[in-house]
Protein backbone atom coordinates (compact mmCIF):
# COMPACT_ATOMS: atom_id res chain seq x y z
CA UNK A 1 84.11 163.83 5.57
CA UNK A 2 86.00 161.93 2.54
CA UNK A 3 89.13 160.68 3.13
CA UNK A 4 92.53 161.80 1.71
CA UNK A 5 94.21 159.70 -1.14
CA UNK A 6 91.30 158.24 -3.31
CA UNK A 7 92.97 157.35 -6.46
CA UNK A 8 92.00 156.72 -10.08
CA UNK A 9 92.32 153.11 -9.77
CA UNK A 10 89.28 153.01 -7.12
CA UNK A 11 87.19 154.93 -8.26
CA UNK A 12 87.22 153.18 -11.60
CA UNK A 13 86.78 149.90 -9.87
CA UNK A 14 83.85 151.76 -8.42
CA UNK A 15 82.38 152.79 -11.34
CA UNK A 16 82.40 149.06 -12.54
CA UNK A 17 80.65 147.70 -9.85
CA UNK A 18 77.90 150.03 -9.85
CA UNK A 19 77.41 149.41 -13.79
CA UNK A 20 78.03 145.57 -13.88
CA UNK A 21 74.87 146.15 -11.19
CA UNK A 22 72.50 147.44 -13.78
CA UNK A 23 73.04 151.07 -12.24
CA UNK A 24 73.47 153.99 -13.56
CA UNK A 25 77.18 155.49 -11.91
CA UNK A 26 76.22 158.58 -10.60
CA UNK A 27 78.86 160.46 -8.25
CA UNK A 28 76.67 159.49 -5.42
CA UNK A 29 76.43 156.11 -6.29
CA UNK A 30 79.57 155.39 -7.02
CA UNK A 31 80.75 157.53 -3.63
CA UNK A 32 78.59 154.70 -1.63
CA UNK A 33 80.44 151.82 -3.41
CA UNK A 34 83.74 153.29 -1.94
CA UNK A 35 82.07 152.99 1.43
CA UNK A 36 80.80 156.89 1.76
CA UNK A 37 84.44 158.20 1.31
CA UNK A 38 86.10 160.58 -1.48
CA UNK A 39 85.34 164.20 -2.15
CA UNK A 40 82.72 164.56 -5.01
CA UNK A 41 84.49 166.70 -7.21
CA UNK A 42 87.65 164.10 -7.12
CA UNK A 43 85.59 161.59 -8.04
CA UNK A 44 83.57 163.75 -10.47
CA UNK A 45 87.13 164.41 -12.03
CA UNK A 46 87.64 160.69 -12.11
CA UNK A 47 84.69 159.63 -13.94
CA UNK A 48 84.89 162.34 -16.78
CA UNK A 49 88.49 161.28 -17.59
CA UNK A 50 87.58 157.29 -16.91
CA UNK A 51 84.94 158.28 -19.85
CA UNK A 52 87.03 159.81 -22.06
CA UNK A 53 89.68 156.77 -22.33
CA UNK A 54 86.63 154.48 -23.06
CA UNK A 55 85.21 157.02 -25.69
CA UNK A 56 81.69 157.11 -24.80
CA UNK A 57 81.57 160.35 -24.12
CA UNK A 58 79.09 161.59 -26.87
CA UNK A 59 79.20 165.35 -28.26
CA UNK A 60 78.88 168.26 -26.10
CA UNK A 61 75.67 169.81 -25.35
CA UNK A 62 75.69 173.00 -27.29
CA UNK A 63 76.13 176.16 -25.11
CA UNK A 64 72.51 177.46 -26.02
CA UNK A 65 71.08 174.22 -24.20
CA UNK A 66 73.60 175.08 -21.31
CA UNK A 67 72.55 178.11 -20.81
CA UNK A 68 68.92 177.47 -20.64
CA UNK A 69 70.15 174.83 -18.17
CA UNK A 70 71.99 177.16 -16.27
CA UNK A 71 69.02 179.64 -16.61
CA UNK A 72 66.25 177.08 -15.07
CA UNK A 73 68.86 176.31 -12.55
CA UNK A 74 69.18 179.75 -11.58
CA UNK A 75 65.31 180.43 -12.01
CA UNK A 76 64.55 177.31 -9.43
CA UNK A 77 67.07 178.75 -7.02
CA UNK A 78 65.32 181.85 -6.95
CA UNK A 79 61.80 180.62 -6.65
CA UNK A 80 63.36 177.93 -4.09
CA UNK A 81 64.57 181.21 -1.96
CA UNK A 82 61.75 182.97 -2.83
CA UNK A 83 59.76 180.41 -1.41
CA UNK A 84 62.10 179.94 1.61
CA UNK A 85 61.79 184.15 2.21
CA UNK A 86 58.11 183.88 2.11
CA UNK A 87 57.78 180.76 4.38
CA UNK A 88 59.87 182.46 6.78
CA UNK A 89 58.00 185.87 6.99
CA UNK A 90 55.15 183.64 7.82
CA UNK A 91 56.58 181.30 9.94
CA UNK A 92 57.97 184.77 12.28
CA UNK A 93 54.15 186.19 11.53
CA UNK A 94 52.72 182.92 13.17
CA UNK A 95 55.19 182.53 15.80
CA UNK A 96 54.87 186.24 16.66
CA UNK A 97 51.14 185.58 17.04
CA UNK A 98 51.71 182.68 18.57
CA UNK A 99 54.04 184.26 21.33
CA UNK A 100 51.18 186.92 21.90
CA UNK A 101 48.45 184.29 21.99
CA UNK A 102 50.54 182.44 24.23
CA UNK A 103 51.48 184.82 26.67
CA UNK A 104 48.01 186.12 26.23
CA UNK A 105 47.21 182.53 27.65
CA UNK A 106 49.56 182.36 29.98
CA UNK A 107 48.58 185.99 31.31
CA UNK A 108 44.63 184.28 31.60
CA UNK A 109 45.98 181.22 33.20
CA UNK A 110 47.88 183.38 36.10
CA UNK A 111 45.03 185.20 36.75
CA UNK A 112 42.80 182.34 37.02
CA UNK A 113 44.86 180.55 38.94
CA UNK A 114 45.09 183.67 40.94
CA UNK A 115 41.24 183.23 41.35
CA UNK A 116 41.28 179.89 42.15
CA UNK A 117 43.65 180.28 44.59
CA UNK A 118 41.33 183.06 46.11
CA UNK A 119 38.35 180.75 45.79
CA UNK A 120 40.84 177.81 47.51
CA UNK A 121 41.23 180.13 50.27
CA UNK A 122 37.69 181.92 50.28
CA UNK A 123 36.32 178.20 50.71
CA UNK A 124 39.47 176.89 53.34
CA UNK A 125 37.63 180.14 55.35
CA UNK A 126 34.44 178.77 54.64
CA UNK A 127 34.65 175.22 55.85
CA UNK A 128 36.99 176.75 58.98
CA UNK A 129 33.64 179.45 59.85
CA UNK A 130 31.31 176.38 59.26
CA UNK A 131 33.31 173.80 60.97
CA UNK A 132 32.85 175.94 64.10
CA UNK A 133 29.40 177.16 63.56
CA UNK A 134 28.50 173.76 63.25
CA UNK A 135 30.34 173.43 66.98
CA UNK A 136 28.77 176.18 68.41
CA UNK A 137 25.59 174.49 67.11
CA UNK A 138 26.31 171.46 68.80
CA UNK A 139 27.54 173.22 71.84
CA UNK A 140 24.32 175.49 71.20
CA UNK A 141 21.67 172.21 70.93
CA UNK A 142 23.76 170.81 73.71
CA UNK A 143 23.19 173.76 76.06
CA UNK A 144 19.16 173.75 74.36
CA UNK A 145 18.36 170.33 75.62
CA UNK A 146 19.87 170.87 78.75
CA UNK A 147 18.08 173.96 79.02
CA UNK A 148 14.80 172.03 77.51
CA UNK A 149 15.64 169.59 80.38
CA UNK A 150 16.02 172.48 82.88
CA UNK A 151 12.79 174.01 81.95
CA UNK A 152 10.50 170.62 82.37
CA UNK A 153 12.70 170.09 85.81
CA UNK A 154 11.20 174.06 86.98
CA UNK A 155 8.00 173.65 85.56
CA UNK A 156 7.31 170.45 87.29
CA UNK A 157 9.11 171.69 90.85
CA UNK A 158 6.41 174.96 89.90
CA UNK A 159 3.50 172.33 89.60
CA UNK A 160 4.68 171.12 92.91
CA UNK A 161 5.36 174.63 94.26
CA UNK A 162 1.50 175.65 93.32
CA UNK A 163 0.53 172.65 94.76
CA UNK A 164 2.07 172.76 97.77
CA UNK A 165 0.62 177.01 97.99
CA UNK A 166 -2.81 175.73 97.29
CA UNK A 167 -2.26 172.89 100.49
CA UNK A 168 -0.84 175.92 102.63
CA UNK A 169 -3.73 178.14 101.91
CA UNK A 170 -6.47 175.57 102.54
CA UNK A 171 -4.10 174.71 106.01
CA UNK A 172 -4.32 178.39 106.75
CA UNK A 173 -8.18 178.48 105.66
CA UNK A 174 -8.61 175.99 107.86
CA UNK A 175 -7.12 177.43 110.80
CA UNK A 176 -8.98 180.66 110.24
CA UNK A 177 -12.03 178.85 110.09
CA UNK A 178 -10.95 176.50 113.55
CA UNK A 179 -9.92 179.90 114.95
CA UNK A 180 -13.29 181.95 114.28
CA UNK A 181 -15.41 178.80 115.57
CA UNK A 182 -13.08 178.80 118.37
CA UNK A 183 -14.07 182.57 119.36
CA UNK A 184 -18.01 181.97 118.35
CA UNK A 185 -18.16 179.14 121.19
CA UNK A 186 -16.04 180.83 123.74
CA UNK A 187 -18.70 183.98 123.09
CA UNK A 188 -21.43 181.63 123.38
CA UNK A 189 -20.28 179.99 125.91
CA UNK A 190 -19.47 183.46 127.92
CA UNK A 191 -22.82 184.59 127.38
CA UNK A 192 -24.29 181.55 128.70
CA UNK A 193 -22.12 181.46 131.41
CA UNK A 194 -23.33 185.31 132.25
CA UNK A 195 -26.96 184.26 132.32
CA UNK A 196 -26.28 181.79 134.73
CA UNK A 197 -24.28 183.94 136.95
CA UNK A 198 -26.75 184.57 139.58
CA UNK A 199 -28.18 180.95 139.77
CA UNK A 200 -25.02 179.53 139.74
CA UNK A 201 -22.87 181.68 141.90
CA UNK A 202 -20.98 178.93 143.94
CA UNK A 203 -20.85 176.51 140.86
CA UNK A 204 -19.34 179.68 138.84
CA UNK A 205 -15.81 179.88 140.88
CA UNK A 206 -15.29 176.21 139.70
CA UNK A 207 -16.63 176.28 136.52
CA UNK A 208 -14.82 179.77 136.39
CA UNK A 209 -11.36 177.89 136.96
CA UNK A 210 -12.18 175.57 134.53
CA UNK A 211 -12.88 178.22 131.97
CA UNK A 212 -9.95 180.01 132.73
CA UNK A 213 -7.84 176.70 132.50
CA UNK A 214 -9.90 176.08 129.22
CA UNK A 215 -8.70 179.31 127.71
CA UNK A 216 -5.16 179.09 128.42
CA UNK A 217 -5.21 175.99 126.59
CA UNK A 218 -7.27 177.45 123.93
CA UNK A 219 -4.38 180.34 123.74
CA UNK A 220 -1.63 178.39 123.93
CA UNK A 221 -3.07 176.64 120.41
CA UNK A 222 -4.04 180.17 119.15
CA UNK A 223 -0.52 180.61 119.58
CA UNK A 224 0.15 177.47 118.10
CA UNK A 225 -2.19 178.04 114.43
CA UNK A 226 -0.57 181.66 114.00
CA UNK A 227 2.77 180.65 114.49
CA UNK A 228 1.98 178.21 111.66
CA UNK A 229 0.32 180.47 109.79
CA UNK A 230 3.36 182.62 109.67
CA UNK A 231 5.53 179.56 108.69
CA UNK A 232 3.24 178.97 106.27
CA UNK A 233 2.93 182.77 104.70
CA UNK A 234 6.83 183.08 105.30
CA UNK A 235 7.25 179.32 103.05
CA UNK A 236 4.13 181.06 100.59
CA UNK A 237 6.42 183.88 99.74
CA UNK A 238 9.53 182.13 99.10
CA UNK A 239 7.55 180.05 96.81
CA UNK A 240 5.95 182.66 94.69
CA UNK A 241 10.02 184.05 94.43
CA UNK A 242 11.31 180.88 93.63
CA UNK A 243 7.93 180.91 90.97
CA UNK A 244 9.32 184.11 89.76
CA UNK A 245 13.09 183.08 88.88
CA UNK A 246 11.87 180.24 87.69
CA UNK A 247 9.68 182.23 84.99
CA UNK A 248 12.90 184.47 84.45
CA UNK A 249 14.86 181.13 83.22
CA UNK A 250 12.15 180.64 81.41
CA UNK A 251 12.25 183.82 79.44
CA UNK A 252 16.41 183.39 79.46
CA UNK A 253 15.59 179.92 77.64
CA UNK A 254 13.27 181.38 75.20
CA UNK A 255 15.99 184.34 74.16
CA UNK A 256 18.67 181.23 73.74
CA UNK A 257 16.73 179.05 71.56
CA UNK A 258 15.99 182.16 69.00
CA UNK A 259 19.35 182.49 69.42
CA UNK A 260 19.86 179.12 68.53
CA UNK A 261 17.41 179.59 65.96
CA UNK A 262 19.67 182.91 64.25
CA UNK A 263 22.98 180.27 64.53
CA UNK A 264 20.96 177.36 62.73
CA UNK A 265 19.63 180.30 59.79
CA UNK A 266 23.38 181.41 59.33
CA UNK A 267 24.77 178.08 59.09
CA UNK A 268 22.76 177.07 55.96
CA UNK A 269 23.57 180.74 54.39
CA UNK A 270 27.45 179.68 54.84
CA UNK A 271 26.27 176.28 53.10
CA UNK A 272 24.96 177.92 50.51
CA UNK A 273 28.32 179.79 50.12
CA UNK A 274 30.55 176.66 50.27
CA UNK A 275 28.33 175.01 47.78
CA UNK A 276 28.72 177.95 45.02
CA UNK A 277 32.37 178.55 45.97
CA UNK A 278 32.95 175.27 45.17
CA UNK A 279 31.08 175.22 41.77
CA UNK A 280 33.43 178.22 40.84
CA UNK A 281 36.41 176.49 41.60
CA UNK A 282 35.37 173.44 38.94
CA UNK A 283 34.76 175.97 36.69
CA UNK A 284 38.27 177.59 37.14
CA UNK A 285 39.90 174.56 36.47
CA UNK A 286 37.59 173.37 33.66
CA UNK A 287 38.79 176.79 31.97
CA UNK A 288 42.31 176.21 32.99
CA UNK A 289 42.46 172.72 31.41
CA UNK A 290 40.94 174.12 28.46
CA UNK A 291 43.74 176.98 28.64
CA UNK A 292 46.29 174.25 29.20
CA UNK A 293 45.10 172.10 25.82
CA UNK A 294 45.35 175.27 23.84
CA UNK A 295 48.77 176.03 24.88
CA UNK A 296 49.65 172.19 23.84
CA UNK A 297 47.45 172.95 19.87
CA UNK A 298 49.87 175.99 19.34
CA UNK A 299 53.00 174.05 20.90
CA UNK A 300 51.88 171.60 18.03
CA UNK A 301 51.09 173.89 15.43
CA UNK A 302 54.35 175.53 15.93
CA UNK A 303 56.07 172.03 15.27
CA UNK A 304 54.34 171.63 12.47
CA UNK A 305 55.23 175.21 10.49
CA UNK A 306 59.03 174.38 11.67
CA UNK A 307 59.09 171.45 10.14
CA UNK A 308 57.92 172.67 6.90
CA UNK A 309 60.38 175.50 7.40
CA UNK A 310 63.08 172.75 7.53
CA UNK A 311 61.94 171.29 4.64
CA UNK A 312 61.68 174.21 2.54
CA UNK A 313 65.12 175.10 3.91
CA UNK A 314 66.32 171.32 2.42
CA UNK A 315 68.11 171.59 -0.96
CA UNK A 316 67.74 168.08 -1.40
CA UNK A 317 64.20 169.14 -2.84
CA UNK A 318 65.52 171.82 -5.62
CA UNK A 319 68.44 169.14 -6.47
CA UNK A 320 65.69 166.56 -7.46
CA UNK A 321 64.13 168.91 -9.60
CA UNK A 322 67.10 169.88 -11.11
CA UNK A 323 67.88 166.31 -11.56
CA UNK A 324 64.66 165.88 -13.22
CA UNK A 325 65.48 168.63 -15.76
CA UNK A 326 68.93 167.53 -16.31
CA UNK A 327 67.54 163.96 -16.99
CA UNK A 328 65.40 165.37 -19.82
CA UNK A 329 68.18 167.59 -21.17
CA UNK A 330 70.93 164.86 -21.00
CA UNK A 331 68.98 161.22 -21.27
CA UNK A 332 69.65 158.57 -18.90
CA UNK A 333 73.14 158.19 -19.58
CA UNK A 334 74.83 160.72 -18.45
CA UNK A 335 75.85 162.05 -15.00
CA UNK A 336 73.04 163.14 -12.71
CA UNK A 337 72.75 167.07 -11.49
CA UNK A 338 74.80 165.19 -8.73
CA UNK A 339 77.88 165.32 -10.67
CA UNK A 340 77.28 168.80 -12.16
CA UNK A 341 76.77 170.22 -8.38
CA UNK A 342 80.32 169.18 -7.50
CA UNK A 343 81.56 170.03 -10.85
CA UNK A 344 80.81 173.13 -10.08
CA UNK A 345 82.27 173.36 -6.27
């Protein structure tokens, strides 16, 4: 604001300066020589009465050129808030379609950050399921090698077992075969024995004893072979039941690995799944960059129309119009539209 108590005497000094500079001294000019202080229409008052003592003030402009002044004036004021009125119906039109764009945006960019979130936690559920599929398939290929291991163990111990039933069969052959010739001689040897019963009466009682001594020892390893024999039939059947659990963990081991093999199936299914659930979260957040840079283009835009809204609003513009009308009215000379603005405050 101007101060209080600028005088004649200053302003006039003023007005001096600004002329003994080549200038012409306009209210505004001379206003700056007093360091930015005065009110306008003081020193407006000033300078008319500073130019009537010197007597340069040529004739008056006649009213008719006045009024066609006064009628451009008022014609550029109108078309100035005419223009203003339009700008601003169009800056509310664009900012009303820029709020519904905008929260049209926004509304988009909730929702797919609501799906990305989803995806985040559809592939979080993902990675948990596969990160323990993948241990149950290590537990699983643990327990299948082992089982693998297992299986090799039983089928050599059944090599052995069939082995050792083939050696116990061809023992018990054997003793069937010992046993039979045993009973073909001791019938041979009765019959012999019979036709020499009458010639050999007194040598029979002897040889009798002998026989008789012969057969208990021939008994006694009768005995002997079939108590083997039952050993051998009693250790034949366990073997043929240990042959038969054995084939039983065989068939358990064969169920496991296809289990195994349904585990190892599912696990690159899930894969599959992480692989596209991650593809759809890039693409979420490729749109909602691209959402993000659109919001920043209208933020921009926006700017933009408020600044020419502030320009249009300036009436710095219209007074350098009217400045260039009152220069071709008035000539170089004389006061600027400046001067006739606070003339008229």
């Amino acid at each position: 604001m101007a101060r209080a108590g600028v005088y004649f005497s200053d302003v006039k000094r003023a007005r001096d300066a600004v002329v003994a500079e080549g200038r012409h001294p306009s209210i505004d000019a001379v206003r700056a020589a007093l360091g930015n202080t005065g009110s306008k229409t003081t020193i407006h008052k000033y300078l008319r009465e500073i130019e009537a003592e010197e007597g340069g003030q040529q004739a008056g402009v006649s009213d008719a050129i006045q009024a066609l002044v006064t009628q451009l004036a008022d014609q550029l004021k109108g078309e100035a808030a005419t223009t203003v009125e339009v700008m601003r119906v169009r800056m509310a039109e664009l900012q009303e379609a820029h709020e519904h764009v905008q929260a049209a945006l926004e509304s988009q960019l909730v929702d797919m950050r609501q799906a990305l979130e989803g995806v985040s936690r559809q592939l979080a559920s993902t990675e948990q399921d596969l990160a323990g599929l993948k241990d149950q398939l290590s537990i699983e290929q643990i327990a299948r090698h082992t089982a693998e291991q297992r299986s090799r163990d039983l089928g050599e111990r059944l090599a052995d077992a069939e082995r050792h039933q083939a050696s116990l069969e061809e023992k018990h052959r054997h003793a069937r075969d010992s046993l039979e010739h045993y009973r073909s001689a001791s019938r041979e040897q009765r019959e012999q024995e019979s036709r020499r019963h009458e010639q050999q009466v007194h040598g029979l009682q002897a040889e009798l004893r002998q026989g008789q001594l012969a057969v208990s020892l021939k008994q006694e390893e009768l005995t002997r072979l079939n108590k083997e024999a039952a050993a051998l039939a009693s250790e034949l059947g366990a073997n043929k039941q240990a042959l038969h659990l054995e084939r039983d963990a065989g068939r358990n081991l064969a169920r496991k690995i296809e289990q195994l093999q349904t585990v190892e199936s599912r696990v690159a299914v899930l894969e599959a799944q992480l692989a596209e659930s991650r593809n759809r979260a890039a693409q979420a957040e490729e749109a909602s960059t691209r959402v993000a840079e659109l919001c920043n283009e209208l933020r921009q835009q926006k700017a933009m129309l408020e600044v020419q809204l502030a320009s249009a609003n300036s009436v710095t513009a219209w007074e350098d119009r009217l400045a260039k009308l009152d220069k071709a009215v008035f000539g170089a000379e004389k006061p600027g539209p400046a001067d006739s603005e606070a003339a008229a405050d």
